[in-house]
PDB file of N, CA and C in Angstrom:
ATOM      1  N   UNK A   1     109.617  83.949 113.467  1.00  0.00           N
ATOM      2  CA  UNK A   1     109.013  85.264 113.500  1.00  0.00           C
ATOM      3  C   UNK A   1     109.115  85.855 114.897  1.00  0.00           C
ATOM      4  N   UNK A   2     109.852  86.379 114.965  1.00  0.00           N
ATOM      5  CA  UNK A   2     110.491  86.848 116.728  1.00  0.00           C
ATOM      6  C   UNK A   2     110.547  88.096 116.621  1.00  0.00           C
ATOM      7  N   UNK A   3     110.761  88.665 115.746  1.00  0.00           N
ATOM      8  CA  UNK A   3     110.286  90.426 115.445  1.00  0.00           C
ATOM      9  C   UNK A   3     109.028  90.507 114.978  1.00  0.00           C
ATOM     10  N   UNK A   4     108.293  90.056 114.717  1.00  0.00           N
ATOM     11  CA  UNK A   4     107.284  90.616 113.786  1.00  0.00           C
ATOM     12  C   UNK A   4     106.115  89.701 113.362  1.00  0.00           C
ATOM     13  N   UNK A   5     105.273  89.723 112.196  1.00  0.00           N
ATOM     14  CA  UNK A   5     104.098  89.342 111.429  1.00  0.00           C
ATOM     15  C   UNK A   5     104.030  89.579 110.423  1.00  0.00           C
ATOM     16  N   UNK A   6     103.785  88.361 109.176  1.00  0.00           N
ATOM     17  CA  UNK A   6     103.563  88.521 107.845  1.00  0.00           C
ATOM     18  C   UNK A   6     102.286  88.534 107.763  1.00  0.00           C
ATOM     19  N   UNK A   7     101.913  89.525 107.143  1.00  0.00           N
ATOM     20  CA  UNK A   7     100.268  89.693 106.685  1.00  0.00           C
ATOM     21  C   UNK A   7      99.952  89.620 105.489  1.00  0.00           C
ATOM     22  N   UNK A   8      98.839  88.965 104.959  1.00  0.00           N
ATOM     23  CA  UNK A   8      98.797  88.909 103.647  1.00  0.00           C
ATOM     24  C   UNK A   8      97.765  89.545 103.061  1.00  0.00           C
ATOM     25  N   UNK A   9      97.826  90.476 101.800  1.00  0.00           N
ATOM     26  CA  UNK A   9      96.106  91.241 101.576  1.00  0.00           C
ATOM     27  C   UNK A   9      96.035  90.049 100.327  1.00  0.00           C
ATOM     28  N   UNK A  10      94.664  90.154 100.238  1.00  0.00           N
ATOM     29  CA  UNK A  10      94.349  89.431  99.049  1.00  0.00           C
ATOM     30  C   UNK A  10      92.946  89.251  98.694  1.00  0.00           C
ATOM     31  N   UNK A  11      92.609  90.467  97.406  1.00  0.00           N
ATOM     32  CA  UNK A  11      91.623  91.309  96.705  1.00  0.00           C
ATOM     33  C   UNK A  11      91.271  90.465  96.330  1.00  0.00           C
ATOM     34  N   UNK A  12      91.269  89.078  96.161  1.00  0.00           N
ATOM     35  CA  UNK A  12      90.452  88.029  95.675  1.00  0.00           C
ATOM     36  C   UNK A  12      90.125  87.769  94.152  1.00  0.00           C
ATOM     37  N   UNK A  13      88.957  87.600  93.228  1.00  0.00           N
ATOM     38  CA  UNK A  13      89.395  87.546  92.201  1.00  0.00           C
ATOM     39  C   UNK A  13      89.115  88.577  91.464  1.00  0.00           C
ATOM     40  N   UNK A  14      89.546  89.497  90.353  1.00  0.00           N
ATOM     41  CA  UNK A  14      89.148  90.413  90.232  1.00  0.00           C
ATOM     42  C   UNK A  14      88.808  90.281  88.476  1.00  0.00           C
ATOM     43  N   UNK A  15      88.234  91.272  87.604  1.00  0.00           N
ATOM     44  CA  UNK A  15      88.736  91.026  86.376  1.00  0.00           C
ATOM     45  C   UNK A  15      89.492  92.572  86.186  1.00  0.00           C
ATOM     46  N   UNK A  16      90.945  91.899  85.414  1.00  0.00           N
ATOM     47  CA  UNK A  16      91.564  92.814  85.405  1.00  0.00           C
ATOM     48  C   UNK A  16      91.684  93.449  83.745  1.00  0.00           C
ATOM     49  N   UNK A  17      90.716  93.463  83.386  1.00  0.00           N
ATOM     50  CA  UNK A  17      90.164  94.240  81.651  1.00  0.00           C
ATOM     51  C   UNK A  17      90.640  95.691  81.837  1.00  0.00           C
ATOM     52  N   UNK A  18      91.104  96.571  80.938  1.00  0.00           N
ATOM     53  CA  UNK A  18      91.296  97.767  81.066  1.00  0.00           C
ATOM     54  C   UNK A  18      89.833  98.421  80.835  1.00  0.00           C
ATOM     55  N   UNK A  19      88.777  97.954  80.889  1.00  0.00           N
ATOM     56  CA  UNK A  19      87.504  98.028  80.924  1.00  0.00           C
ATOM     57  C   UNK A  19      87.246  98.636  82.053  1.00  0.00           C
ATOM     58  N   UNK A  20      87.278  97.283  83.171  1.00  0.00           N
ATOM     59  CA  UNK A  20      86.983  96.939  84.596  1.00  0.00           C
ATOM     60  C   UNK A  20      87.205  97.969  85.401  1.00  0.00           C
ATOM     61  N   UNK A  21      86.262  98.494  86.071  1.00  0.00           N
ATOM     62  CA  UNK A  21      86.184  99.192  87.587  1.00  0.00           C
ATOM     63  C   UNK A  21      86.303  98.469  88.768  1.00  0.00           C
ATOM     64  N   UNK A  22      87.774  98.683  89.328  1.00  0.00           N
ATOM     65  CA  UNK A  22      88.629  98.044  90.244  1.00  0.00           C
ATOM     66  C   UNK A  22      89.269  98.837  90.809  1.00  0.00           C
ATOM     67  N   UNK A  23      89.153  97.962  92.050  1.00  0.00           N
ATOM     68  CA  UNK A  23      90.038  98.788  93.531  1.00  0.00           C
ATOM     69  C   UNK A  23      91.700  98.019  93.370  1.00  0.00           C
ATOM     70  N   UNK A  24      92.882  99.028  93.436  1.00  0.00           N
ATOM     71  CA  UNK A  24      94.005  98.599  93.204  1.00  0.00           C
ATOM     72  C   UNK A  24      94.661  99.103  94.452  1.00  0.00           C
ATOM     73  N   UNK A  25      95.340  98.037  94.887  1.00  0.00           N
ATOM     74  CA  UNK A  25      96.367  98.554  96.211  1.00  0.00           C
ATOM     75  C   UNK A  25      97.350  99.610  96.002  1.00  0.00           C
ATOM     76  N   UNK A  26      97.039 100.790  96.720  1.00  0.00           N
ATOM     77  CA  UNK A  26      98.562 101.733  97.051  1.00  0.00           C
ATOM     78  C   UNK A  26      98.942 101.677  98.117  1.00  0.00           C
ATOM     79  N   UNK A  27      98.630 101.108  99.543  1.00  0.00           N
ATOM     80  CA  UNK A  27      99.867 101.547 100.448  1.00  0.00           C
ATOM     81  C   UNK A  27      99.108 100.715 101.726  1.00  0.00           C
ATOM     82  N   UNK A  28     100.214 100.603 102.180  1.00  0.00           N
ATOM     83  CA  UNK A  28      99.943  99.649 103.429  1.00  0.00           C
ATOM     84  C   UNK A  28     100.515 100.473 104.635  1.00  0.00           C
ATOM     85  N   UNK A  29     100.179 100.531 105.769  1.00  0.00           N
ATOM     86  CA  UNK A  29     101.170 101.117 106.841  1.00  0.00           C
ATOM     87  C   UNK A  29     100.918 100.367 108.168  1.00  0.00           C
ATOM     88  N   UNK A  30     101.627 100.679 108.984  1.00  0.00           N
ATOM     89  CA  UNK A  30     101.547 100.188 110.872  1.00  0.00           C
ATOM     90  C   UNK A  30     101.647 101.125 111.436  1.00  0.00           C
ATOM     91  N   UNK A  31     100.971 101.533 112.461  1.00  0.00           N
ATOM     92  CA  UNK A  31     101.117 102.286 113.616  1.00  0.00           C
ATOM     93  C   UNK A  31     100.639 101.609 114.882  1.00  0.00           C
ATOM     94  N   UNK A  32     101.533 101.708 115.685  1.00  0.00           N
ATOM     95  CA  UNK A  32     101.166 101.273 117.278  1.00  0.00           C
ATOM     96  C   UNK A  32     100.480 102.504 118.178  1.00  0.00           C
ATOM     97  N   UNK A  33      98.549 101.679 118.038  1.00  0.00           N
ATOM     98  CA  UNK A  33      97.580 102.691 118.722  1.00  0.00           C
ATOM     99  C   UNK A  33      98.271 102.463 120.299  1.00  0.00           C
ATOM    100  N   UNK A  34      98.356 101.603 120.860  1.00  0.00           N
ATOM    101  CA  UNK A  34      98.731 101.719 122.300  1.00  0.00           C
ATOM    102  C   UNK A  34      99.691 100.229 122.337  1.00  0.00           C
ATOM    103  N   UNK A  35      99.844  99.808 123.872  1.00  0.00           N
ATOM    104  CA  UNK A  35     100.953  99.225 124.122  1.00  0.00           C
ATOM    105  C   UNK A  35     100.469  98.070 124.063  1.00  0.00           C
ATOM    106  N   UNK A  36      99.318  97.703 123.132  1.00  0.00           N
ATOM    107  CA  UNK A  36      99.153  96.149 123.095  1.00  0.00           C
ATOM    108  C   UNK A  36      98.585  95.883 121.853  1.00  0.00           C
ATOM    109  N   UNK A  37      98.306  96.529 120.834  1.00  0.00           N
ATOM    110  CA  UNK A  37      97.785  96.750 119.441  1.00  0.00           C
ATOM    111  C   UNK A  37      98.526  97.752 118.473  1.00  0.00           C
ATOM    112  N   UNK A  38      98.775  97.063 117.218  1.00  0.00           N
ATOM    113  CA  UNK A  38      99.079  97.905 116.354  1.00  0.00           C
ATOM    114  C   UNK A  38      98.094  97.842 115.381  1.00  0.00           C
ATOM    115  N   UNK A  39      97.309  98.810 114.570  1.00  0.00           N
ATOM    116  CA  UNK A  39      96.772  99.248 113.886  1.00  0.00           C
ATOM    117  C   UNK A  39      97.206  99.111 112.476  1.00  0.00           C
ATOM    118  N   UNK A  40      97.088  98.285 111.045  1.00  0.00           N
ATOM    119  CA  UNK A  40      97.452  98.313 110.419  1.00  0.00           C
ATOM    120  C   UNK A  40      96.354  98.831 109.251  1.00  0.00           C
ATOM    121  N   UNK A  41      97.010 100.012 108.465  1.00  0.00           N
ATOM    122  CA  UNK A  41      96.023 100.539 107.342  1.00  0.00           C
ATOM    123  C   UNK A  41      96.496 100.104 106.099  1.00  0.00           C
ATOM    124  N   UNK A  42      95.286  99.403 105.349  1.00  0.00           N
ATOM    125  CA  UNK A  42      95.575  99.272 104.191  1.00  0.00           C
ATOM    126  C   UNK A  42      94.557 100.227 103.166  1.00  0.00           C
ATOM    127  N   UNK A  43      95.243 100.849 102.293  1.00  0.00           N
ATOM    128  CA  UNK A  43      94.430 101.957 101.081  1.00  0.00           C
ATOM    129  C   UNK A  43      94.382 101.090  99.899  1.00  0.00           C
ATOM    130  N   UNK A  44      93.483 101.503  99.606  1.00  0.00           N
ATOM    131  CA  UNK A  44      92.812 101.231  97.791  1.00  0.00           C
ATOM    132  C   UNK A  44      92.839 102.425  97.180  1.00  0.00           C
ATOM    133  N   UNK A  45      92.937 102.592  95.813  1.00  0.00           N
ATOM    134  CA  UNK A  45      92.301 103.272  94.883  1.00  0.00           C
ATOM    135  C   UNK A  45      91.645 102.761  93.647  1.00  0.00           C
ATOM    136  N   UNK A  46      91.010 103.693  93.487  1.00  0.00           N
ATOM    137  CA  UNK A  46      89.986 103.078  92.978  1.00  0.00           C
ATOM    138  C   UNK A  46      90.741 103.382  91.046  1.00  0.00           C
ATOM    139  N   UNK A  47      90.410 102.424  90.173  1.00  0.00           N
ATOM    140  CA  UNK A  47      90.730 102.224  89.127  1.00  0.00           C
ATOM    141  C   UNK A  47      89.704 102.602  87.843  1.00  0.00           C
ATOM    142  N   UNK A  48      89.697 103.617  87.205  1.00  0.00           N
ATOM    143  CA  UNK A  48      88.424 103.704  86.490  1.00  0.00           C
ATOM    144  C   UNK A  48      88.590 102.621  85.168  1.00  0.00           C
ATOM    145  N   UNK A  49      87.555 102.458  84.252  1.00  0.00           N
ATOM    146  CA  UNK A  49      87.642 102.066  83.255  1.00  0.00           C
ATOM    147  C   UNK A  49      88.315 102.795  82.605  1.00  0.00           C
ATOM    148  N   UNK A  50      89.272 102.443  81.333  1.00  0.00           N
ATOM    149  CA  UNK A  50      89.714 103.602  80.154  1.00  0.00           C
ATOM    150  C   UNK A  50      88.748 103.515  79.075  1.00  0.00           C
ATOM    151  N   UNK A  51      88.065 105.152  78.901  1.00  0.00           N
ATOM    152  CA  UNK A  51      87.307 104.631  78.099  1.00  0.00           C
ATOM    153  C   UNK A  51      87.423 104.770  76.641  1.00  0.00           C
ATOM    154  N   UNK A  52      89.209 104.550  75.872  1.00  0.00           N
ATOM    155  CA  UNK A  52      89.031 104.705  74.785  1.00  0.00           C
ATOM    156  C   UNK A  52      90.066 103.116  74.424  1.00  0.00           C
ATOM    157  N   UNK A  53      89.606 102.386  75.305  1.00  0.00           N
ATOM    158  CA  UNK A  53      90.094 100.960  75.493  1.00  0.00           C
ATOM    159  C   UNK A  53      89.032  99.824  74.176  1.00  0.00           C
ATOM    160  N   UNK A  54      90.041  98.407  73.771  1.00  0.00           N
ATOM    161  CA  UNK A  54      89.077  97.937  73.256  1.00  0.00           C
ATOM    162  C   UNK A  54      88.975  97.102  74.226  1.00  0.00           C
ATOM    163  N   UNK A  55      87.300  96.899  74.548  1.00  0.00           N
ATOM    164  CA  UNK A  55      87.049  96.418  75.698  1.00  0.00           C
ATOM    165  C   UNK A  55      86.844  94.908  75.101  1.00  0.00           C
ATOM    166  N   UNK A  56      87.174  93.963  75.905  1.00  0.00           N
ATOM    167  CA  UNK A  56      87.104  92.272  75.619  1.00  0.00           C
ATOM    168  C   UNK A  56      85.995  92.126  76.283  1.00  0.00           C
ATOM    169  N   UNK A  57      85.031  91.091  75.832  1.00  0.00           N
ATOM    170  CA  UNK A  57      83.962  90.672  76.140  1.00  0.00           C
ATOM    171  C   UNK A  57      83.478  89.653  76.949  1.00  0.00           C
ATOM    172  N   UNK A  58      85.037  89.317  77.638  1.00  0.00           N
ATOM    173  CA  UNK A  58      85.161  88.166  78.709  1.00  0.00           C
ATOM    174  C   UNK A  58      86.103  88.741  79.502  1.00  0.00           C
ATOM    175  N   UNK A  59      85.803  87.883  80.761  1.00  0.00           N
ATOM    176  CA  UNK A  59      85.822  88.234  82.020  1.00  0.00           C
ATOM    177  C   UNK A  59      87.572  87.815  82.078  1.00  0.00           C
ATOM    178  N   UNK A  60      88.526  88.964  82.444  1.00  0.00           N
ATOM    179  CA  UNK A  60      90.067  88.141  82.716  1.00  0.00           C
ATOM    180  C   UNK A  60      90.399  88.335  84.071  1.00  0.00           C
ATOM    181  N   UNK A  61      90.272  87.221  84.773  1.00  0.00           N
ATOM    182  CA  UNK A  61      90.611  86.978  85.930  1.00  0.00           C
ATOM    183  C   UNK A  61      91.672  87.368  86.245  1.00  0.00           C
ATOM    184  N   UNK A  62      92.009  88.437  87.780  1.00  0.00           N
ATOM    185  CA  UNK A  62      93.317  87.578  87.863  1.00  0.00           C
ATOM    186  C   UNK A  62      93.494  87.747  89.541  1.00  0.00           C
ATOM    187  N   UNK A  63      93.753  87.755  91.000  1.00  0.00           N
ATOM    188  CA  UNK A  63      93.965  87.469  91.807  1.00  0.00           C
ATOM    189  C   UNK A  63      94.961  88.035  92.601  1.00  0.00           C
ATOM    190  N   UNK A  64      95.012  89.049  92.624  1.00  0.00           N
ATOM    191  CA  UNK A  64      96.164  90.338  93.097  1.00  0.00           C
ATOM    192  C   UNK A  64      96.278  89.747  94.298  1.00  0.00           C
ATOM    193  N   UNK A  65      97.597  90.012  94.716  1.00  0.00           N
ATOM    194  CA  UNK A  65      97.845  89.691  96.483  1.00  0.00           C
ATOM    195  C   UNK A  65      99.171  90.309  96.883  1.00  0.00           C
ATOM    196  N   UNK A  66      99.139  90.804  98.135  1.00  0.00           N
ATOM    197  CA  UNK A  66     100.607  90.850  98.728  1.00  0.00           C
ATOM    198  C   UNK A  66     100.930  90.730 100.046  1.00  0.00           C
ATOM    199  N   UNK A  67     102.286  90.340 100.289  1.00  0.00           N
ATOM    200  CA  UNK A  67     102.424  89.680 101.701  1.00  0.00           C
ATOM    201  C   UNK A  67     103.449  91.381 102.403  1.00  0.00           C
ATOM    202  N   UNK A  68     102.853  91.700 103.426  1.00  0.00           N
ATOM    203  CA  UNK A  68     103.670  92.495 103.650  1.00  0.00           C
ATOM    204  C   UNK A  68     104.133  92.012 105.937  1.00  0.00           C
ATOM    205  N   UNK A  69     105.504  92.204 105.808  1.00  0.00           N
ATOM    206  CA  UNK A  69     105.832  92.092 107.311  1.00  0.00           C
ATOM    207  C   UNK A  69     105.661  93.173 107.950  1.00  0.00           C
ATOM    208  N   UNK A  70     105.042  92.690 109.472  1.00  0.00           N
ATOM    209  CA  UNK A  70     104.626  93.951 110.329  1.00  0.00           C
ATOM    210  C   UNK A  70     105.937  93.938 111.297  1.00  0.00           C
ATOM    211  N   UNK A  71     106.358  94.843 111.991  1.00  0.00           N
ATOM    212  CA  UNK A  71     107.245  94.341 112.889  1.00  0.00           C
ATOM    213  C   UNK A  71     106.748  94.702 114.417  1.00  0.00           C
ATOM    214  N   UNK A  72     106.070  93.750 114.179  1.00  0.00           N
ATOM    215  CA  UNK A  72     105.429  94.025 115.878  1.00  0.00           C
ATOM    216  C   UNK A  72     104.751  92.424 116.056  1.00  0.00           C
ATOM    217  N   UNK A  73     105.110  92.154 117.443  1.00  0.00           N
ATOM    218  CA  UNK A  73     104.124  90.822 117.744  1.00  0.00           C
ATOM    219  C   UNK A  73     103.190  91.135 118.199  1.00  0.00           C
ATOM    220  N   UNK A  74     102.383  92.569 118.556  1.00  0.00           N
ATOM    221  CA  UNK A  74     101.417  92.940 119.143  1.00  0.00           C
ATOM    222  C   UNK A  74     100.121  92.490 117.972  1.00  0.00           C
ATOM    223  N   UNK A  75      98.661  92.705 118.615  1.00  0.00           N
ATOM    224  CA  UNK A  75      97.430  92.088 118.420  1.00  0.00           C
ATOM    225  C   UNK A  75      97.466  92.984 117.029  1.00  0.00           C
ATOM    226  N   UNK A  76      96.772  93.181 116.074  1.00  0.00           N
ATOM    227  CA  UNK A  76      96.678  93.973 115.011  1.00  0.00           C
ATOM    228  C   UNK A  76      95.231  94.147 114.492  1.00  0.00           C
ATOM    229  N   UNK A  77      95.026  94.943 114.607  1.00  0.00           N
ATOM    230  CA  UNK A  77      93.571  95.671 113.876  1.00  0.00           C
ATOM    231  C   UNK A  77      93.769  95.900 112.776  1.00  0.00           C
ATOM    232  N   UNK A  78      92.934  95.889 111.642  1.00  0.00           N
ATOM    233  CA  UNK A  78      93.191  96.449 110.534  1.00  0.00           C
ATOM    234  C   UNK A  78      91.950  97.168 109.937  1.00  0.00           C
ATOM    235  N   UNK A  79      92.388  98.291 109.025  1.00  0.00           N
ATOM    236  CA  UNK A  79      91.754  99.469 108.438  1.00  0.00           C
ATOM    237  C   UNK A  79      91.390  99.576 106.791  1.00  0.00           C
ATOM    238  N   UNK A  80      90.907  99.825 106.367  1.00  0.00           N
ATOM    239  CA  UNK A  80      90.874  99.733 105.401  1.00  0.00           C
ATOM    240  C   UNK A  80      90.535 101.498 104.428  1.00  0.00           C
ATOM    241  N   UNK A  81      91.385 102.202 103.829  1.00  0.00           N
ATOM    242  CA  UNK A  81      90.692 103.407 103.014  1.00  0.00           C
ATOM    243  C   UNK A  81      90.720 103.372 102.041  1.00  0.00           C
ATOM    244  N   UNK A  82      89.557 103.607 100.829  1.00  0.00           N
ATOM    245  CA  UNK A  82      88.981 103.907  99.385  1.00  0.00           C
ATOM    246  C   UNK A  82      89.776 105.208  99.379  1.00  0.00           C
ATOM    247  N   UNK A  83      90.447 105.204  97.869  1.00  0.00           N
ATOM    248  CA  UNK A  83      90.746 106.919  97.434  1.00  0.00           C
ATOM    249  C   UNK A  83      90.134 106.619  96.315  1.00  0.00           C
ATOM    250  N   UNK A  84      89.080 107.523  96.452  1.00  0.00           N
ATOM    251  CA  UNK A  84      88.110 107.543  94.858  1.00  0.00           C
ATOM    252  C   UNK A  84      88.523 108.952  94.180  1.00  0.00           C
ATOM    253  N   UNK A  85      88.620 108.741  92.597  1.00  0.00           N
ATOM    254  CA  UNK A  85      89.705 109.614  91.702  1.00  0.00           C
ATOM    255  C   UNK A  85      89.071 110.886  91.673  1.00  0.00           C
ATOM    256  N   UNK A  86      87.423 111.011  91.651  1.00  0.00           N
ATOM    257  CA  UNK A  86      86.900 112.097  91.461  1.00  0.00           C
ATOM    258  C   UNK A  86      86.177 113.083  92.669  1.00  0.00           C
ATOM    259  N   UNK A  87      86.608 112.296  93.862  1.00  0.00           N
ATOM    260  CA  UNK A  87      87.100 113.414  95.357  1.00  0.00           C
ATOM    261  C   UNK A  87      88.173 112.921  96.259  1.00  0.00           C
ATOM    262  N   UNK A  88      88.479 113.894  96.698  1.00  0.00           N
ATOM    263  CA  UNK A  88      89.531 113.633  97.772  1.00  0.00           C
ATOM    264  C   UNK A  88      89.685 113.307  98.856  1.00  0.00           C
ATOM    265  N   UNK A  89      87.869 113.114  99.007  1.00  0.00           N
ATOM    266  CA  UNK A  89      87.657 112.289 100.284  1.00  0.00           C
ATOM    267  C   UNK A  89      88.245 110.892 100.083  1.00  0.00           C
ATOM    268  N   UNK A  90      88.085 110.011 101.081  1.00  0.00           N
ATOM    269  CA  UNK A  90      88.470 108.598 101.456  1.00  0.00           C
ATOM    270  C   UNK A  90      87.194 107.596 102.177  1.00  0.00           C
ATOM    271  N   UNK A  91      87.157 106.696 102.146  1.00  0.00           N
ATOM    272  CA  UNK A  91      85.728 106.369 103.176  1.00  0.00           C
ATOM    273  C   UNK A  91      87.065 104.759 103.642  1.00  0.00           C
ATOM    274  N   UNK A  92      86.288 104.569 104.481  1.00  0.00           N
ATOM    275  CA  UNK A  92      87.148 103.587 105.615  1.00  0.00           C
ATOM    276  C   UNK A  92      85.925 102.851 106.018  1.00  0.00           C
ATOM    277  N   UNK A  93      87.083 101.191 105.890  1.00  0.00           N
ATOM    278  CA  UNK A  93      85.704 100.478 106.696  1.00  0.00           C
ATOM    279  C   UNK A  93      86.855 100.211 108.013  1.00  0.00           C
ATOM    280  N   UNK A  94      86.551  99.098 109.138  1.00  0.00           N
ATOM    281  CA  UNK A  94      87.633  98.341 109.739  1.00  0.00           C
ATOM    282  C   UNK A  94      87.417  96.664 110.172  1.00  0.00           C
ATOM    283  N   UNK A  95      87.704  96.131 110.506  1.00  0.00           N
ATOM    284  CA  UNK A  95      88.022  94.751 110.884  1.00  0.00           C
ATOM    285  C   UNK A  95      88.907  94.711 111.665  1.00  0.00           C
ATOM    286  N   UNK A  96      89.099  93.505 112.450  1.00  0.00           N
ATOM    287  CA  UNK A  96      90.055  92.760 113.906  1.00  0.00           C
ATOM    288  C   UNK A  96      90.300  91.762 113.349  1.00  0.00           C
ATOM    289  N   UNK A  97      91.832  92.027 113.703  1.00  0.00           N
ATOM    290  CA  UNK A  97      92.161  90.168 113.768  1.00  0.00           C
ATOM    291  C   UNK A  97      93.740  90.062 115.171  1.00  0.00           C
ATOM    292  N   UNK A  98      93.708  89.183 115.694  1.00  0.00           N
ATOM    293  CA  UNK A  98      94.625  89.231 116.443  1.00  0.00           C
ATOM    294  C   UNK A  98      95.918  88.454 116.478  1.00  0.00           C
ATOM    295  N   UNK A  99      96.739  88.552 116.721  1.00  0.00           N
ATOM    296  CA  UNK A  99      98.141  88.034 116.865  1.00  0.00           C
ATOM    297  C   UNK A  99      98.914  88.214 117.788  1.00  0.00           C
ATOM    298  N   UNK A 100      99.954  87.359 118.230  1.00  0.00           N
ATOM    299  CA  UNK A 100     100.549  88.422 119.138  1.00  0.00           C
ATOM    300  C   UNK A 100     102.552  89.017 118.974  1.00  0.00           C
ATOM    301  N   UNK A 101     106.973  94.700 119.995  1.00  0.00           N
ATOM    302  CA  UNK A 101     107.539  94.694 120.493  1.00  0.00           C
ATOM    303  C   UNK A 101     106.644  95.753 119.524  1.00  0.00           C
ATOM    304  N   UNK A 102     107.199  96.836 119.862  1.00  0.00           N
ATOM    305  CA  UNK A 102     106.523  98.460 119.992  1.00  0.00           C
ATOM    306  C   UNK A 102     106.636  98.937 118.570  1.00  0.00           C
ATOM    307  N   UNK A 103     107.437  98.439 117.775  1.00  0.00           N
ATOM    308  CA  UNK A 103     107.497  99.337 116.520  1.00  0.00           C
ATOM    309  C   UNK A 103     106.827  98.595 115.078  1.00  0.00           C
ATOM    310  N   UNK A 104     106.619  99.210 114.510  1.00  0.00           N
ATOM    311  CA  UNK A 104     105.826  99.213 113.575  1.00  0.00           C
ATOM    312  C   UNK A 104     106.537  99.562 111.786  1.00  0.00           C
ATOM    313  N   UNK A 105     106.894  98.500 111.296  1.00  0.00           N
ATOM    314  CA  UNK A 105     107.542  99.215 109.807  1.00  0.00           C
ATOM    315  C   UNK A 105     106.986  98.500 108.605  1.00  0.00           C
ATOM    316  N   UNK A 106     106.147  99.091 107.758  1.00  0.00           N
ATOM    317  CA  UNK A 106     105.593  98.528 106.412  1.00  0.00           C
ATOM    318  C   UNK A 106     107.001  98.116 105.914  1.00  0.00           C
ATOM    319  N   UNK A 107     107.137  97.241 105.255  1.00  0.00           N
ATOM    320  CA  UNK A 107     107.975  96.478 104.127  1.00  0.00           C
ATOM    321  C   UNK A 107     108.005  97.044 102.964  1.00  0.00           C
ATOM    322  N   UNK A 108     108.965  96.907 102.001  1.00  0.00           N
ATOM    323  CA  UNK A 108     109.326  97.660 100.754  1.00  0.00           C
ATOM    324  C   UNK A 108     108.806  96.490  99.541  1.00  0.00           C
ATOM    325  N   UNK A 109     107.800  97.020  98.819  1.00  0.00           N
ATOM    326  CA  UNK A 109     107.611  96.596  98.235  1.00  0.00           C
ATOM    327  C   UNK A 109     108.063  96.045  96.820  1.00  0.00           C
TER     328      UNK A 109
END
């Protein structure tokens, strides 16, 4: 790893019922805030129930994850934004984690 950093998200366990109200990954990005951190944002949206679904009465697990490469050996912060369906606002939490060349490119999923 001489260019870069594999990062891994991972929503943990979820139930994935077409029932279930769940946060689903859309988009990951990098940006380099300054010359020793890159900033990595990861978005959710939010998943409503369908409600003309037949809903199952047990819980179906399942464990979403993805590995995406950063290309930077710099320290990395990470971001987190909600897109909830019924405004267009966003709400953001953040977290640190550190690691250790200037550019920044999300991976193709």
């Amino acid at each position: 790893f001489e260019r870069g950093q594999v990062v891994l998200i991972d929503a943990g366990v979820i139930d994935n019922s077409p029932c279930a109200d769940k946060l689903v990954f859309s988009d990951i990005r990098a940006q380099e805030e300054n010359g020793s951190v890159v900033k990595v944002i990861v978005e959710y949206e939010e998943q409503e129930p369908e409600t003309d679904a037949d809903c199952p009465t047990e819980f179906q697990a399942t464990r979403p994850f993805r590995f995406y490469f950063i290309e930077s050996r710099e320290k990395l912060i990470f971001s987190e934004e909600i897109q909830w369906p019924s405004s267009s606002s966003s709400s953001s939490s953040s977290s640190s984690s550190s690691s250790s060349s200037s550019s920044s490119t999300p991976p193709t999923a």
